[in-house]
Protein backbone atom coordinates (compact mmCIF):
# COMPACT_ATOMS: atom_id res chain seq x y z
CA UNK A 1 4.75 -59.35 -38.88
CA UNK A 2 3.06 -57.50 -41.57
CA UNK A 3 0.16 -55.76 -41.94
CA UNK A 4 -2.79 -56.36 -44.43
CA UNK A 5 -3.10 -54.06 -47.23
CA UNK A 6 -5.32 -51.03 -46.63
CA UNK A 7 -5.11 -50.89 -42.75
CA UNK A 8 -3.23 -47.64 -41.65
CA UNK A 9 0.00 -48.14 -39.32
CA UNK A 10 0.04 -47.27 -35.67
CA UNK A 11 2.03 -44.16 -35.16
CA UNK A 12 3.55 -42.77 -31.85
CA UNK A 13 2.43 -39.27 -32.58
CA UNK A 14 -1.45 -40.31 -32.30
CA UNK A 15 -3.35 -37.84 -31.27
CA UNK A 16 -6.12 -37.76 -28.28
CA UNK A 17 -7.91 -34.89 -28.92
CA UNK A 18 -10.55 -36.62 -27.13
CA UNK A 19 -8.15 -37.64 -23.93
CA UNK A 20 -6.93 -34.33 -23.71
CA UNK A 21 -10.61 -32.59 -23.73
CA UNK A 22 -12.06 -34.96 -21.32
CA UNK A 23 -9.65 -33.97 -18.30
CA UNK A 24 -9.22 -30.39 -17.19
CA UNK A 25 -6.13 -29.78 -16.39
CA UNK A 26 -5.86 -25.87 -16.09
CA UNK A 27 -7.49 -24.90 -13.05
CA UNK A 28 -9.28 -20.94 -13.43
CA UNK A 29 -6.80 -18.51 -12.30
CA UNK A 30 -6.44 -16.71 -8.95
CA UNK A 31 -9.07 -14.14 -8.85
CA UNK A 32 -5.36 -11.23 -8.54
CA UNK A 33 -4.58 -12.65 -12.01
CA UNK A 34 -7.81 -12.88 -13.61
CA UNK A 35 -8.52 -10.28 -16.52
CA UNK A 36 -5.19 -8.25 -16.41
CA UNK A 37 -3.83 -6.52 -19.84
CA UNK A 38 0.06 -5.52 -20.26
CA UNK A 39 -1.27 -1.99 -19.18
CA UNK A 40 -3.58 -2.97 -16.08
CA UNK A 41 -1.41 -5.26 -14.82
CA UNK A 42 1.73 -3.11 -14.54
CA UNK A 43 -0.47 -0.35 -12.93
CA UNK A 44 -1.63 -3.04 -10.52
CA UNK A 45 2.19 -3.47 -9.61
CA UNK A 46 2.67 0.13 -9.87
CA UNK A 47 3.01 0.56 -5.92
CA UNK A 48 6.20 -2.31 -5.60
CA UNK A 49 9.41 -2.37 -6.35
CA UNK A 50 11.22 -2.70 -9.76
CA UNK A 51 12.75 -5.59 -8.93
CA UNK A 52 9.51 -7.14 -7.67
CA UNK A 53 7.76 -5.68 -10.69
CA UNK A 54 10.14 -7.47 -13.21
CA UNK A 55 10.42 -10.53 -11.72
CA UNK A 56 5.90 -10.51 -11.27
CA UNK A 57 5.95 -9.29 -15.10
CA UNK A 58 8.43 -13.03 -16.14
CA UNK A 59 6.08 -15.09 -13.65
CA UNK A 60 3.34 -13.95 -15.35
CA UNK A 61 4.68 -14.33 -19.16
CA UNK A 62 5.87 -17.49 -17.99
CA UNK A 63 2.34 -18.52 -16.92
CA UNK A 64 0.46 -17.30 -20.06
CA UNK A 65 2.80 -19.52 -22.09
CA UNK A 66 2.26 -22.62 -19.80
CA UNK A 67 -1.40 -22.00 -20.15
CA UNK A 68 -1.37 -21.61 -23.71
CA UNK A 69 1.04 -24.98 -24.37
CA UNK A 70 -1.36 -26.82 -22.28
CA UNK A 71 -4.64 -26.02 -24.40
CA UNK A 72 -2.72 -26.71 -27.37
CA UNK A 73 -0.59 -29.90 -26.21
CA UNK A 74 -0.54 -32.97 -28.62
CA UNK A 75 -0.69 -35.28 -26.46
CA UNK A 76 -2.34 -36.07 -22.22
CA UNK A 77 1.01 -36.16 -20.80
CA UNK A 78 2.61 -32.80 -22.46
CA UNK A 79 -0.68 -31.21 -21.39
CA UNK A 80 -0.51 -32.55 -18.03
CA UNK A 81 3.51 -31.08 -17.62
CA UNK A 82 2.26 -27.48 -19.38
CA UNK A 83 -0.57 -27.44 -16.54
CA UNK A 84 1.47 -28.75 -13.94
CA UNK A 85 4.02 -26.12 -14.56
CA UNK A 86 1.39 -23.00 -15.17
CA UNK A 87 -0.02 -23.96 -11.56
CA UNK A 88 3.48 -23.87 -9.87
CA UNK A 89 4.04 -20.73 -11.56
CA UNK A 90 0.59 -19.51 -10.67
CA UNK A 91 1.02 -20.29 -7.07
CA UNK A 92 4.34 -18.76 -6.96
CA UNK A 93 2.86 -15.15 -8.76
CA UNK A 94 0.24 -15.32 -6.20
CA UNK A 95 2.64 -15.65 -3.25
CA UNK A 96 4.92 -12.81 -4.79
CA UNK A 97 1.93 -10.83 -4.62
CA UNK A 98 0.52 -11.38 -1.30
CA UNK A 99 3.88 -10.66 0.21
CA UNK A 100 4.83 -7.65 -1.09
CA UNK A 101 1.21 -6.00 -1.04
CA UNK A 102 1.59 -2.49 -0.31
CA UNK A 103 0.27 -1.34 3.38
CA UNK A 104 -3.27 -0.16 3.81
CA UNK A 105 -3.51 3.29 4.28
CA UNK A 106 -4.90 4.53 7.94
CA UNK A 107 -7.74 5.91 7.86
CA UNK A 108 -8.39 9.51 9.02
CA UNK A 109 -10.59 9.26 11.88
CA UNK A 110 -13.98 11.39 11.36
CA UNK A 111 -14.94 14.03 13.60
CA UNK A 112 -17.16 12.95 16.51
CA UNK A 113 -20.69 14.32 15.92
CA UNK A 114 -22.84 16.62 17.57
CA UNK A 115 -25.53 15.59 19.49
CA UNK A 116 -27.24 18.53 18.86
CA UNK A 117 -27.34 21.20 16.48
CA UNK A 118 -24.81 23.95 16.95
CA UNK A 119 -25.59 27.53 16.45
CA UNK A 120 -23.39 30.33 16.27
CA UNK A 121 -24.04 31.16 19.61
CA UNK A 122 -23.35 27.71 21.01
CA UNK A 123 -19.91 27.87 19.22
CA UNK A 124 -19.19 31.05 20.49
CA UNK A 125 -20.08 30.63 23.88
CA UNK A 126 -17.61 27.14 24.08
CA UNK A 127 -14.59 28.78 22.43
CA UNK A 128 -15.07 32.13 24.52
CA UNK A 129 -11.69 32.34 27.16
CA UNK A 130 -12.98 31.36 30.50
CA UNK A 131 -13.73 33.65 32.95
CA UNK A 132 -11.96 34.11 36.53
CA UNK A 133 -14.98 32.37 38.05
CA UNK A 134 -14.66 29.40 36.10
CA UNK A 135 -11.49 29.27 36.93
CA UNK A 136 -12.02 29.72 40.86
CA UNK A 137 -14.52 26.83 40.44
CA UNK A 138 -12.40 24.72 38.80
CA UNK A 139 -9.67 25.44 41.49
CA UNK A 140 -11.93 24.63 44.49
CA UNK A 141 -13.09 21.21 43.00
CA UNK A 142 -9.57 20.47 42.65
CA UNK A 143 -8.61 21.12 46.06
CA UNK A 144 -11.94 19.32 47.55
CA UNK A 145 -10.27 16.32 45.09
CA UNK A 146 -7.64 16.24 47.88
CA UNK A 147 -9.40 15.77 50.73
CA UNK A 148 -10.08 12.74 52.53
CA UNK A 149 -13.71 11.76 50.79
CA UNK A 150 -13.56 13.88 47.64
CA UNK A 151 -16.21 15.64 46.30
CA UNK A 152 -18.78 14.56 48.82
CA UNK A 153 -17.03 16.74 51.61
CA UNK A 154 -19.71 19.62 52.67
C-alpha cells in the first residue's frame, strides 16, 4: 500500500490541540490552595508541624507540576493522566490540611455591661466592705430560708 505523491503520512505523534482545548480537564483549585507564593504558603503552614509542613510543601510541588504537564500535554490521554493525578494530589493536600488545622483560639469573654451609667460614687458605694447590718440581714434571711415556708414566714 502506497501512498500518492504529495499527501503527508499519518504519524502517531499527531497532535489535537483542538481535542485537548475542547475538554477541561483541570478543575479550579480548592479555595486553601488558591493564590499561595513559596513565602505565603509556608507562613500559612507556619502553625503545623515540620513533618506536616514538608510533606504539604512535596504535595503541593507535586501538584503545580501535574497542573502544568496537563496544560502542556501533547496529546487527550497524557492530559487526562496529568489532571487525573493533580486532582488526587489536590484532594489529598486538602485533606492534609483540614486535619491538621490548628485549634481556634477561645475567645475571651467580654465584660457584661452596665445597665446604667456608673459614677464614682456608684462604684464606691458597691466595693465599700459591708457593714454589720448587712450582714445581720443577710443572716436572718438565711435562717428564715430554713423554716418550714421560707421567706413568706411573718
Amino acid at each position: 500500500m502506497s501512498l500518492p505523491a504529495g499527501e503527508p503520512r499519518p504519524s502517531h505523534a499527531t497532535i489535537s490541540l483542538s481535542a485537548v482545548a475542547s475538554v477541561p480537564l483541570l478543575r479550579p483549585l480548592h479555595p486553601l490552595l488558591r493564590g499561595h507564593t513559596d513565602r505565603t504558603f509556608a507562613k500559612y503552614l507556619s502553625g503545623r508541624s515540620v513533618a506536616v509542613q514538608s510533606k504539604a510543601r512535596e504535595k503541593r510541588v507535586c501538584l503545580i507540576y501535574a497542573r502544568e504537564r496537563a496544560k502542556d500535554a501533547p496529546n487527550g490521554g497524557i492530559a487526562k493522566a496529568y489532571a487525573q493525578t493533580a486532582n488526587e494530589v489536590e484532594n489529598e493536600l486538602v485533606a492534609l490540611l483540614h486535619a491538621t488545622r490548628p485549634a481556634d483560639p477561645v475567645p475571651f469573654p467580654e465584660p457584661p455591661v452596665a445597665s446604667a451609667p456608673q459614677t464614682l460614687n456608684d462604684l464606691l458605694e458597691h466595693s465599700a466592705p459591708q457593714g454589720r447590718g448587712l450582714r445581720l440581714t443577710s443572716f436572718l434571711r438565711f435562717c428564715t430560708d430554713l423554716l418550714p415556708g421560707g421567706r413568706d414566714v411573718h
